[in-house]
N, C-alpha and C. Protein backbone atom coordinates (compact mmCIF):
# COMPACT_ATOMS: atom_id res chain seq x y z
N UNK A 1 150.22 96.01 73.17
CA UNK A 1 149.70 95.19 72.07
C UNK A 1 148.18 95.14 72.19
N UNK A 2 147.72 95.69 71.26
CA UNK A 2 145.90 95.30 71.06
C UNK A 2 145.46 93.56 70.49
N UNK A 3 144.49 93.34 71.03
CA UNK A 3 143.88 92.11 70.18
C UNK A 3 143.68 92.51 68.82
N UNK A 4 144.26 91.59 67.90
CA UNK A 4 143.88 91.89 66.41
C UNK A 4 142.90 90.43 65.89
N UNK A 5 142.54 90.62 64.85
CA UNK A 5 141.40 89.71 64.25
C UNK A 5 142.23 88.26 64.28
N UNK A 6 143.24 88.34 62.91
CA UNK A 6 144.13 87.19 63.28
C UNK A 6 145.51 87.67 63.56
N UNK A 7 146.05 86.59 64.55
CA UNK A 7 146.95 86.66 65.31
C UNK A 7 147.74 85.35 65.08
N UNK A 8 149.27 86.08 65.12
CA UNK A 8 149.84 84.53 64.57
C UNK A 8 150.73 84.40 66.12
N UNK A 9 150.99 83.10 66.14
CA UNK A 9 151.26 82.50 67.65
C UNK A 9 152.40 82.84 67.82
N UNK A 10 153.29 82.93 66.62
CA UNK A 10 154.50 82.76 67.23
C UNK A 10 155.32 84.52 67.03
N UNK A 11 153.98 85.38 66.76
CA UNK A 11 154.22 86.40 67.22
C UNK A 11 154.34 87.04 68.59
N UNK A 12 153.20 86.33 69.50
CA UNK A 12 153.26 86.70 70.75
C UNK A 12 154.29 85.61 71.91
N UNK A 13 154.64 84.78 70.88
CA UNK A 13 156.20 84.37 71.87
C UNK A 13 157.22 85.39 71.54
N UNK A 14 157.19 85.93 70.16
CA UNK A 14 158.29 86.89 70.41
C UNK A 14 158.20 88.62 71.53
N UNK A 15 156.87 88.33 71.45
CA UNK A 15 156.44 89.60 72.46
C UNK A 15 156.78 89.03 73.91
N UNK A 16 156.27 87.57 74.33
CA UNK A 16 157.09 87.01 75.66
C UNK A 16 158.38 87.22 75.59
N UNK A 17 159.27 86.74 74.45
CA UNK A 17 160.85 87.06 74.79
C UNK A 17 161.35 88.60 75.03
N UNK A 18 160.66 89.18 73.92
CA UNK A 18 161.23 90.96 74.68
C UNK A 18 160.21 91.26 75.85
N UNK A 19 159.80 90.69 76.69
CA UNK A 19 159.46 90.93 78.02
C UNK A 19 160.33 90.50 79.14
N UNK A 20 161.41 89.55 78.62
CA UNK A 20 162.52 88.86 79.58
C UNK A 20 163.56 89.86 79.55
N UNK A 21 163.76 90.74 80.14
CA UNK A 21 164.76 91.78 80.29
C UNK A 21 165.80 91.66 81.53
N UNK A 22 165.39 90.94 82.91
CA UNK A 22 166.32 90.76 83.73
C UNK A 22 166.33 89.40 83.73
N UNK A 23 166.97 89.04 84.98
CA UNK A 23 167.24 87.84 85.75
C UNK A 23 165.56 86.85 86.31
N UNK A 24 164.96 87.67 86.69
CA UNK A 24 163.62 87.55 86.82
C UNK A 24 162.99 88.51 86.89
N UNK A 25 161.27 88.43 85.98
CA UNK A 25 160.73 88.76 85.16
C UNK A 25 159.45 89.05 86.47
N UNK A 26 158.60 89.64 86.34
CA UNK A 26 157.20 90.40 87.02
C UNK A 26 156.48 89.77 86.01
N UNK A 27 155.13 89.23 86.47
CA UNK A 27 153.81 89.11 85.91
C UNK A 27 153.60 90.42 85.67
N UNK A 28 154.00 91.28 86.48
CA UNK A 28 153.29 92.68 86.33
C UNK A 28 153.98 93.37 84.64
N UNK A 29 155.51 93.12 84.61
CA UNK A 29 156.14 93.29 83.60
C UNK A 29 155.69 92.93 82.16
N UNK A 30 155.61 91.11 81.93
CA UNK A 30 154.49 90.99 80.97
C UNK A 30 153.58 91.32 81.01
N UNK A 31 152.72 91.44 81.59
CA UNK A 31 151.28 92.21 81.13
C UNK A 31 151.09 93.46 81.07
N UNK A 32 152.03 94.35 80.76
CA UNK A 32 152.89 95.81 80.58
C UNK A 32 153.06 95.80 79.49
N UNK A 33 154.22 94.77 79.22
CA UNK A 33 154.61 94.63 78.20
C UNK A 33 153.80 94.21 76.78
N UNK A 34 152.65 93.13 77.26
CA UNK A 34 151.55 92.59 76.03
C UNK A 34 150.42 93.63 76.15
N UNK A 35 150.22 94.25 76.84
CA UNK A 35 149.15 95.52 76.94
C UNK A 35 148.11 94.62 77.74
N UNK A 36 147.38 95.48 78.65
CA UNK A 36 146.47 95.17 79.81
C UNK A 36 145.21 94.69 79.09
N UNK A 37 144.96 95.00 77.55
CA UNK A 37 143.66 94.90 76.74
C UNK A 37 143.81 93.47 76.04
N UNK A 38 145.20 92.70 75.68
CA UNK A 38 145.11 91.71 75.48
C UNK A 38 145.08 90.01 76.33
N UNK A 39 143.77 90.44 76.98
CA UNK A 39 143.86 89.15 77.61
C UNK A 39 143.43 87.97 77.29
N UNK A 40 143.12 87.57 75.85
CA UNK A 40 143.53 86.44 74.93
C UNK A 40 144.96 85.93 74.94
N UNK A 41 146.01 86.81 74.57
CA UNK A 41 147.34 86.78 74.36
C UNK A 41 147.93 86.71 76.21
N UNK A 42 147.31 86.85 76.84
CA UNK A 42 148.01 86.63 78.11
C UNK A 42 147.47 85.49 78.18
N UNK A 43 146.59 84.90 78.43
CA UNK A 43 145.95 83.43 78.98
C UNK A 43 146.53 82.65 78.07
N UNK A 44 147.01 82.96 76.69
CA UNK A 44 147.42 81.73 75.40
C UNK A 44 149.38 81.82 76.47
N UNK A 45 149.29 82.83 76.80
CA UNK A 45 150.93 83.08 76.96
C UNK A 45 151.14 82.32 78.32
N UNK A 46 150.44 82.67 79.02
CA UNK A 46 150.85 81.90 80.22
C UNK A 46 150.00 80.08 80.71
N UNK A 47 149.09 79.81 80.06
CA UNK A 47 149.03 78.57 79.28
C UNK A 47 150.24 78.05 78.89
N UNK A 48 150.99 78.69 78.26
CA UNK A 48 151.89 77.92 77.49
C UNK A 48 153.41 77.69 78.08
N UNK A 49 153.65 78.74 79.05
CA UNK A 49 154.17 78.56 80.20
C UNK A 49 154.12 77.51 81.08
N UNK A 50 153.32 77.00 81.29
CA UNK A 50 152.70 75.82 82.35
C UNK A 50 153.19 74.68 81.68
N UNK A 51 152.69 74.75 79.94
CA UNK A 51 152.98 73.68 79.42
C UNK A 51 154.32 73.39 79.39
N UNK A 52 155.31 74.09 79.31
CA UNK A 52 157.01 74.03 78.74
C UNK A 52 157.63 73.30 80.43
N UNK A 53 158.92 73.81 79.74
CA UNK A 53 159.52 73.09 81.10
C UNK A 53 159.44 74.05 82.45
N UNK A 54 158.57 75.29 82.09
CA UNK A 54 158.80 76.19 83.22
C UNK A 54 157.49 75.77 84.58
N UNK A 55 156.85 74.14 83.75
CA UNK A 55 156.04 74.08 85.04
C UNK A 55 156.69 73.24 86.28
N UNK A 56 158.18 72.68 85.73
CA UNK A 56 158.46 72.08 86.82
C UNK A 56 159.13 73.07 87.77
N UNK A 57 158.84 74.29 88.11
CA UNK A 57 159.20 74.90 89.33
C UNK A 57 157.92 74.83 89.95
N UNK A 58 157.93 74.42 91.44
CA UNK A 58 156.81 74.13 91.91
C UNK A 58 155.76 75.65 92.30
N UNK A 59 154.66 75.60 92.26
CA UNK A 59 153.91 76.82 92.14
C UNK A 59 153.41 77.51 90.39
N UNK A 60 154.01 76.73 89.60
CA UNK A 60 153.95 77.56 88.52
C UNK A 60 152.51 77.26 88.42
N UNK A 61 152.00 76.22 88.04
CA UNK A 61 150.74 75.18 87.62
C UNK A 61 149.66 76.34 88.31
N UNK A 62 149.86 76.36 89.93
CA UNK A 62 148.86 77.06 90.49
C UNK A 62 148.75 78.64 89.88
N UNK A 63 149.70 79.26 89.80
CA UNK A 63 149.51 80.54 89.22
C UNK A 63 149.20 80.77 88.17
N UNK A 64 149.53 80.16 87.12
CA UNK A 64 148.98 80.18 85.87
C UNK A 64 147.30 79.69 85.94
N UNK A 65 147.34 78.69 86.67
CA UNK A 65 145.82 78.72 86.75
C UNK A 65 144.96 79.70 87.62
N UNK A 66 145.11 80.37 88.43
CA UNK A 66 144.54 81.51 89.06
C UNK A 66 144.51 83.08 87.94
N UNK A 67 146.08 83.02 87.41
CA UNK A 67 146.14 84.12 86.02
C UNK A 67 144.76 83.78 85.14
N UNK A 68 144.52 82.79 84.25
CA UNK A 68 143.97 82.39 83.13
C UNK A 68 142.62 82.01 83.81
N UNK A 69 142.03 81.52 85.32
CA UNK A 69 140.79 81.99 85.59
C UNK A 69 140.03 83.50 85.82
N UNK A 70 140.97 83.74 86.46
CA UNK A 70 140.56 85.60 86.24
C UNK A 70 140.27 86.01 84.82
N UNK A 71 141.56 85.51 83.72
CA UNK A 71 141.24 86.64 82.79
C UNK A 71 140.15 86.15 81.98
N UNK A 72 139.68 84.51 82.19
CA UNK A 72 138.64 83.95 81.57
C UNK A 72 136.84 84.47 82.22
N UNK A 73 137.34 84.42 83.54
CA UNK A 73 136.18 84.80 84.01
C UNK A 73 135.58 86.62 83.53
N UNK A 74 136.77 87.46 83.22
CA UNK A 74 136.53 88.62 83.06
C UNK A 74 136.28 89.01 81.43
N UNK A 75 136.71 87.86 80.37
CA UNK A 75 136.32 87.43 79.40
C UNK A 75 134.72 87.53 79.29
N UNK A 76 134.28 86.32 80.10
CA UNK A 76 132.53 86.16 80.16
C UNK A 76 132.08 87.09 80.65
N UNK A 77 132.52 88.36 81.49
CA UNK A 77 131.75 89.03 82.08
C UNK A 77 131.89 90.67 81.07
N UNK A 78 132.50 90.37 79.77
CA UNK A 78 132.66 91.42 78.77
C UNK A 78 133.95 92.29 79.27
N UNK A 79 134.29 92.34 80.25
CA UNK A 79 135.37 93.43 80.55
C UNK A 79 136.36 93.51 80.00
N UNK A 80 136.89 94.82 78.87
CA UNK A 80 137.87 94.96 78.50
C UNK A 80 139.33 95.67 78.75
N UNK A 81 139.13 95.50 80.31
CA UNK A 81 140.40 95.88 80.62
C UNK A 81 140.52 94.34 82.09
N UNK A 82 141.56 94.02 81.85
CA UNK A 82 141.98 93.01 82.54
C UNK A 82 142.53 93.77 84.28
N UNK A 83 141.87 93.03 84.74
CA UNK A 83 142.57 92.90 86.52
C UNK A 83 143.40 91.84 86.83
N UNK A 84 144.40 92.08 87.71
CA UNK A 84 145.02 90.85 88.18
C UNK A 84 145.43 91.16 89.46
N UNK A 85 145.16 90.70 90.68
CA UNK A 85 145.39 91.03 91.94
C UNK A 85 147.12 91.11 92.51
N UNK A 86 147.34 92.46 93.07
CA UNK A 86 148.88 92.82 93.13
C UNK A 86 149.82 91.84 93.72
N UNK A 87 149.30 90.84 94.51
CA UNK A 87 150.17 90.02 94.67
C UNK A 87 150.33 89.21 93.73
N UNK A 88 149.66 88.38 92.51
CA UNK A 88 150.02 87.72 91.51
C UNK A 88 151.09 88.70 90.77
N UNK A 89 150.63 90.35 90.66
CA UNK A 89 151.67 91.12 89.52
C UNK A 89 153.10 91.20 90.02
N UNK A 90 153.15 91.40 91.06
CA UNK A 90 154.30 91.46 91.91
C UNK A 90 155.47 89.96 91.84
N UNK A 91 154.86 88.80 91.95
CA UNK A 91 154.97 87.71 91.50
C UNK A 91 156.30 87.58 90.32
N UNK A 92 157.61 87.47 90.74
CA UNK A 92 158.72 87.21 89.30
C UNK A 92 158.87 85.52 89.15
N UNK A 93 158.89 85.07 87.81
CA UNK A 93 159.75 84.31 87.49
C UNK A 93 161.60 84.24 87.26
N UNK A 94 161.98 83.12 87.09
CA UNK A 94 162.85 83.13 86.43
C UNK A 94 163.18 83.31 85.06
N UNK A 95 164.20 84.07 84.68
CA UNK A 95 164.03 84.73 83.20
C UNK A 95 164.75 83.20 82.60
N UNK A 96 165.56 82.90 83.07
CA UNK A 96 166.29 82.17 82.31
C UNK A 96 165.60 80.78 82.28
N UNK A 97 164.72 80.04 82.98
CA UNK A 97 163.38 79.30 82.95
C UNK A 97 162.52 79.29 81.81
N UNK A 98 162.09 81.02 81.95
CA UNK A 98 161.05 81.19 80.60
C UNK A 98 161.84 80.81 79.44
N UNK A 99 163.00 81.72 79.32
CA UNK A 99 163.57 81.66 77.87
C UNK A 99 163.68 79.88 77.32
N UNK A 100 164.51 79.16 78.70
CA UNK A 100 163.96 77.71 77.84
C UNK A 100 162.71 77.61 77.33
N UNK A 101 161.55 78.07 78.27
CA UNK A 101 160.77 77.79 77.83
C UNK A 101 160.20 78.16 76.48
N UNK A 102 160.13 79.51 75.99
CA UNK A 102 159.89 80.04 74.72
C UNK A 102 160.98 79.17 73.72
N UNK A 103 162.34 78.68 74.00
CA UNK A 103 163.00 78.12 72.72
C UNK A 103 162.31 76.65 72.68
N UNK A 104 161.54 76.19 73.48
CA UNK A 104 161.27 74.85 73.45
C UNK A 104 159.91 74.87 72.80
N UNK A 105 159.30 76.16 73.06
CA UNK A 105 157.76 76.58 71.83
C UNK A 105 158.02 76.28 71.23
N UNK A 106 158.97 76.93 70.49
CA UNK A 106 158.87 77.72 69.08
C UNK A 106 158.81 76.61 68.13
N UNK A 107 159.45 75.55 67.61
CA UNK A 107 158.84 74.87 66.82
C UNK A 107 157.46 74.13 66.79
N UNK A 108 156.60 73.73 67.82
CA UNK A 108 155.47 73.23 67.68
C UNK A 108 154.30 74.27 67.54
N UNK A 109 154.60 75.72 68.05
CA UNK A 109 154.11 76.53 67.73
C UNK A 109 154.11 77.38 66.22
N UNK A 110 155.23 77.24 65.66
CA UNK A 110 155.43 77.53 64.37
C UNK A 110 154.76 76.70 63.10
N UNK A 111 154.65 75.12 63.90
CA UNK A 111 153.89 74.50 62.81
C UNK A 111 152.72 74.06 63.01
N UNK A 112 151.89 74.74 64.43
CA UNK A 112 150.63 75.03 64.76
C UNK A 112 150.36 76.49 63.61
N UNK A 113 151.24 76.92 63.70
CA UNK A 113 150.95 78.32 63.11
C UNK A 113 150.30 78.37 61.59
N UNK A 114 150.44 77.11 60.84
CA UNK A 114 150.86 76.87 59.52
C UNK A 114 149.10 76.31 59.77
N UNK A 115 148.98 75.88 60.24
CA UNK A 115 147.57 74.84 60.18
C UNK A 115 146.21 75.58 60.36
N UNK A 116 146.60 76.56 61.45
CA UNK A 116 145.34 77.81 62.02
C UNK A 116 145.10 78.08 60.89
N UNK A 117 143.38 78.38 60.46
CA UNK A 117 142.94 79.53 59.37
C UNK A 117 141.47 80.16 59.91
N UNK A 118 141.52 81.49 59.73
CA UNK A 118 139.95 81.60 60.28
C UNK A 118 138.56 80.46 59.77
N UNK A 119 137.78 80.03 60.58
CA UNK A 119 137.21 78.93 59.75
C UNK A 119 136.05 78.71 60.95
N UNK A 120 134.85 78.60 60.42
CA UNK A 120 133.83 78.87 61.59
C UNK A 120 133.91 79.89 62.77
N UNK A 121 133.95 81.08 62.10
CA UNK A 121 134.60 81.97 63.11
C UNK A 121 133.50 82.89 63.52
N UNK A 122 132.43 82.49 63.23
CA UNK A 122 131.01 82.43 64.85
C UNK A 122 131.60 81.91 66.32
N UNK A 123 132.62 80.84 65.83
CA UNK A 123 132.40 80.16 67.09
C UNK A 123 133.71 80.82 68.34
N UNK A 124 134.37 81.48 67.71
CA UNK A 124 135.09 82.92 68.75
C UNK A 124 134.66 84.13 68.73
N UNK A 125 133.14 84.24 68.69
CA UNK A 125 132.40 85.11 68.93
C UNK A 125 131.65 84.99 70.48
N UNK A 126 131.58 85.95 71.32
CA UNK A 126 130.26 85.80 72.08
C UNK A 126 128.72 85.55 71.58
N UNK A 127 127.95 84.89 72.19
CA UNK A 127 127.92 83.96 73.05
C UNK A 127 128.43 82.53 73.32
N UNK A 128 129.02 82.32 71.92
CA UNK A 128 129.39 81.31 71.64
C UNK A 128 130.70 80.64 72.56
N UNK A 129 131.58 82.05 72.72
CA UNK A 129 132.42 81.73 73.71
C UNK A 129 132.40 81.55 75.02
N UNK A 130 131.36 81.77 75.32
CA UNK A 130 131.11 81.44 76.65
C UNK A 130 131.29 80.03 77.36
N UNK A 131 131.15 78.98 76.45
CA UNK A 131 130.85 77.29 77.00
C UNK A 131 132.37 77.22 76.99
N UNK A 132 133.41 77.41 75.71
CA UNK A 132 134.64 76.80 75.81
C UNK A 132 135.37 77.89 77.44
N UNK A 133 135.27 79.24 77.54
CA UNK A 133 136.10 79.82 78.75
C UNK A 133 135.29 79.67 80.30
N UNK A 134 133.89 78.82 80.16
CA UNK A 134 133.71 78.48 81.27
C UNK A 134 133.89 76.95 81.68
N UNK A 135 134.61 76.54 80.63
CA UNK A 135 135.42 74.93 80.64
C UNK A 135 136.95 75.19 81.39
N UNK A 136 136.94 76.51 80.29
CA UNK A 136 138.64 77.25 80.91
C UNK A 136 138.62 76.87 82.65
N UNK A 137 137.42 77.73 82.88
CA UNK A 137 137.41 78.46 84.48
C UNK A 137 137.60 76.91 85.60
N UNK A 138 136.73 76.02 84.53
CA UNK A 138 136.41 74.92 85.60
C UNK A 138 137.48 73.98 86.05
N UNK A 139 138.42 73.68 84.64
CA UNK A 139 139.52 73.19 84.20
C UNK A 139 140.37 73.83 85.22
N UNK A 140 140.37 75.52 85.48
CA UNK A 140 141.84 75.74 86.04
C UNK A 140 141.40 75.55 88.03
N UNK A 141 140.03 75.74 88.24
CA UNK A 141 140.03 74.67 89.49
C UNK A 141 141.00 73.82 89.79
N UNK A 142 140.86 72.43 88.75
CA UNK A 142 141.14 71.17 89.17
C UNK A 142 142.55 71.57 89.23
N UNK A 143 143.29 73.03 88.27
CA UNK A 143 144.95 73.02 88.18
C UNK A 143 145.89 72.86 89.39
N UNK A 144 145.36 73.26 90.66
CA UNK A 144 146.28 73.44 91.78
C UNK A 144 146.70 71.85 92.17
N UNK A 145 145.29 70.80 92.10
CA UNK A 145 146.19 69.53 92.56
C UNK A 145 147.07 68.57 91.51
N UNK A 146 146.39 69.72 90.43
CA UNK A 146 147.82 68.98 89.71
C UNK A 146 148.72 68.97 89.79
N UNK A 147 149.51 69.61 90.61
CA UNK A 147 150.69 69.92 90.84
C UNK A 147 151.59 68.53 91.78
N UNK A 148 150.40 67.84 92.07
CA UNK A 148 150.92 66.66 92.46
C UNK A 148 151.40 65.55 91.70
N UNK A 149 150.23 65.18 91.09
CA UNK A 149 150.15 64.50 89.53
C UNK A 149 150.95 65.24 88.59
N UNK A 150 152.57 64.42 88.16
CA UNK A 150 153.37 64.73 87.58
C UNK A 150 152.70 64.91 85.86
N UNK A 151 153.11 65.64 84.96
CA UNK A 151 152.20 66.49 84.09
C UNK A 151 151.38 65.99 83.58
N UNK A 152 150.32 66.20 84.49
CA UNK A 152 148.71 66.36 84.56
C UNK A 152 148.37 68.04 84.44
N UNK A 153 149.22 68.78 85.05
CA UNK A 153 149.14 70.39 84.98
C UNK A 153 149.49 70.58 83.38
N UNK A 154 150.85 69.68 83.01
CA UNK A 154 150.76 70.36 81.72
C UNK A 154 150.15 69.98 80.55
N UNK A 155 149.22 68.65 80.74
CA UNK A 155 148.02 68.47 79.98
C UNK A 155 146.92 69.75 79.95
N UNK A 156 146.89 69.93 81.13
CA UNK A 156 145.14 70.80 81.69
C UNK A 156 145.58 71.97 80.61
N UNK A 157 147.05 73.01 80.80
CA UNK A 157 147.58 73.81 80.21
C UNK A 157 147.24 73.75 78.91
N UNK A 158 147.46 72.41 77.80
CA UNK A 158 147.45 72.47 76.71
C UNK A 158 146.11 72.47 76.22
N UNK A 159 145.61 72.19 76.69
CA UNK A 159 143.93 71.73 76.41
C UNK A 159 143.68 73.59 76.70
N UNK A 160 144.05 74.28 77.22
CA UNK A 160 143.46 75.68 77.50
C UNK A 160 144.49 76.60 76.54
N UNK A 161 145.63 76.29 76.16
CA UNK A 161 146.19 76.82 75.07
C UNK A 161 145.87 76.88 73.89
N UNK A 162 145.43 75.03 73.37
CA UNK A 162 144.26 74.88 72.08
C UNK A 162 143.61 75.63 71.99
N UNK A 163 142.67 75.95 73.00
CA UNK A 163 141.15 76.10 72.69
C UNK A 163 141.93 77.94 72.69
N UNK A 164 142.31 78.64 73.50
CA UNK A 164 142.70 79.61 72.79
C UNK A 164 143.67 80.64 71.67
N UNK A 165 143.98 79.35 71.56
CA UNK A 165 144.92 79.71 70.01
C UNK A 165 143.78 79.80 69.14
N UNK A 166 142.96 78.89 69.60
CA UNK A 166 141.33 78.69 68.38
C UNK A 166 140.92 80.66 68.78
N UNK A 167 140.26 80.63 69.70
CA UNK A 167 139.82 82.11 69.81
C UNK A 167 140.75 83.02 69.16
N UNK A 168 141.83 83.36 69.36
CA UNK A 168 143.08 84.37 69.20
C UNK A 168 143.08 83.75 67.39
N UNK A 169 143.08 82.90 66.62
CA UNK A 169 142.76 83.07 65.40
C UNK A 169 141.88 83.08 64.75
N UNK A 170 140.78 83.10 65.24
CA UNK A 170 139.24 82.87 64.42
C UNK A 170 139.28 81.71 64.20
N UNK A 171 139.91 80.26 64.56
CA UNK A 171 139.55 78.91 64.17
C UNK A 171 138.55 78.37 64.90
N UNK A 172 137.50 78.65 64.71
CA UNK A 172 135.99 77.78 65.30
C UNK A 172 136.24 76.57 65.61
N UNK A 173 136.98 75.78 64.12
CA UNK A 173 136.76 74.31 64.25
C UNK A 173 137.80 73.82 65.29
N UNK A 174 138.86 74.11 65.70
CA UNK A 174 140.25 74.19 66.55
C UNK A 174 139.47 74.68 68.27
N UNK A 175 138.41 75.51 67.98
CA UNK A 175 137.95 75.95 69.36
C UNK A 175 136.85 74.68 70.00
N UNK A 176 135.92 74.83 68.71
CA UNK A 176 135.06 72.75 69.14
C UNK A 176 135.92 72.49 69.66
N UNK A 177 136.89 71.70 68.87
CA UNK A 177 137.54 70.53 68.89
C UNK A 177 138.38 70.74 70.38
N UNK A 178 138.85 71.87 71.02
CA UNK A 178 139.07 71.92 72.15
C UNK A 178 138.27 71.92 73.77
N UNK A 179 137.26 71.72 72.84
CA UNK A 179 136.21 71.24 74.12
C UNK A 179 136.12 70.11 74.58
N UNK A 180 136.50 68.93 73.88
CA UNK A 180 136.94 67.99 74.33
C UNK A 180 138.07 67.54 75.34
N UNK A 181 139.34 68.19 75.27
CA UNK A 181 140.14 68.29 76.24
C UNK A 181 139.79 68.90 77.29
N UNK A 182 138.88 70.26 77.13
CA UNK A 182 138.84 70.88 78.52
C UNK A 182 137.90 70.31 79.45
N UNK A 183 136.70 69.29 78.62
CA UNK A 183 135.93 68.81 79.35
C UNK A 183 136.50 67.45 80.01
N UNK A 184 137.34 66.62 79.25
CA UNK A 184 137.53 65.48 79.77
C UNK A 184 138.61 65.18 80.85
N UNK A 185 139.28 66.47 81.05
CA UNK A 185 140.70 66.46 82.03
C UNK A 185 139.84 66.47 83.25
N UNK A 186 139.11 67.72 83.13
CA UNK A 186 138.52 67.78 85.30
C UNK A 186 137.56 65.88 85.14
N UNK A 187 136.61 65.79 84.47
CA UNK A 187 136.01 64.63 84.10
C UNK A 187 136.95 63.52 84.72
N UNK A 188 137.89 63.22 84.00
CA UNK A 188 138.58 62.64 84.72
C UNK A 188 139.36 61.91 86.02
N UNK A 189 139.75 63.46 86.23
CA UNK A 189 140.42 63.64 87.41
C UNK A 189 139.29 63.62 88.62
N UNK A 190 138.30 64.21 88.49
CA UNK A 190 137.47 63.84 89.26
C UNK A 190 137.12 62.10 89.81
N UNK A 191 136.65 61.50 88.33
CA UNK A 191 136.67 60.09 88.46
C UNK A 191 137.41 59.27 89.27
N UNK A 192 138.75 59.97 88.81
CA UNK A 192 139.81 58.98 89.59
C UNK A 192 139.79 59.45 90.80
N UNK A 193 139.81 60.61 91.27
CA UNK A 193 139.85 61.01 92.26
C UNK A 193 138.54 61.10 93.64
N UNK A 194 137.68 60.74 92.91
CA UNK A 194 136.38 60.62 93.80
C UNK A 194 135.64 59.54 93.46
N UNK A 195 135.55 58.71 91.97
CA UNK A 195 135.21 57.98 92.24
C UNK A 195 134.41 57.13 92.69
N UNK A 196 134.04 55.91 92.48
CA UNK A 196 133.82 54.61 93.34
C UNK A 196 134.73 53.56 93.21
């Protein structure tokens, strides 16, 4: 699958479901399967993973956030072919995990789908993208102790799914408006967590 201009969401859940072919599934498999060039559609995909019920297997939170800092960081650095280090590709889920997870998308994603329109679409352009995927990068830091804090991971997730559903459709105003979540989760968590 190539990146296209607009992209509808609940196309690339159906590209996650024909990637579930066994019992458990390879990182290496999906990103085979969505093509190595779309790493918009991988970071929106496995974002959204985190978010469903597939983050309560423990470890998910952390991997998805190590996936979606790489491909953000390789985002800012222009590279259009995605890396992912062989032990993450090697890495299976459970198939039957995901699939809840994709049937439990599909309606909030379908009527996300309805709302997206290209619209300030400077603002999923470089340079512009640079501030929201280095919110990404900072955001998926704080992801590993979320895993403590019962879904706090799958807040951080959604706030990085927004903001790239905004990129992956040309919605500028959907990409702003997701700067607010990505900034105020670590913000937060920091606060509470460090504090006075």
């Amino acid at each position: 699958m190539t990146q296209r201009e607009q992209t509808r969401l609940t196309d690339l859940l159906d590209d996650l479901s024909a990637s579930i072919d066994e019992d458990r599934v390879s990182i290496r498999h999906i990103v085979e399967t969505l093509g190595e060039q779309s790493s918009l559609a991988l970071m929106f995909l496995f974002a959204l993973i985190s978010t469903s019920p597939a983050s309560a297997i423990p470890g998910v939170t952390t991997m998805v956030a190590v996936i979606v800092g790489l491909l953000a960081l390789q985002l800012i650095a222009g590279r259009r072919h995605l890396w992912l280090p062989d032990l993450i590709m090697r890495h299976k889920l459970e198939a039957k995990t995901l699939r809840k997870g994709v049937r439990w998308l599909r309606r909030p994603i379908a009527f996300t789908d309805r709302l997206l329109r290209p619209r300030l679409t400077f603002l999923s352009k470089r340079p512009w993208t640079w501030l929201p995927l280095s919110l990404i990068v900072l955001l998926t830091l704080f992801m590993p102790i979320m895993e403590f804090v019962p879904t706090s991971g799958s807040i951080a997730s959604a706030a990085i799914a927004l903001c790239v559903a905004g990129l992956l459709t040309r919605d500028g105003a959907l990409v702003l408006l997701s700067v607010i979540p990505l900034a105020a989760v670590p913000v937060t968590l920091y606060s509470v967590g460090f504090g006075a």
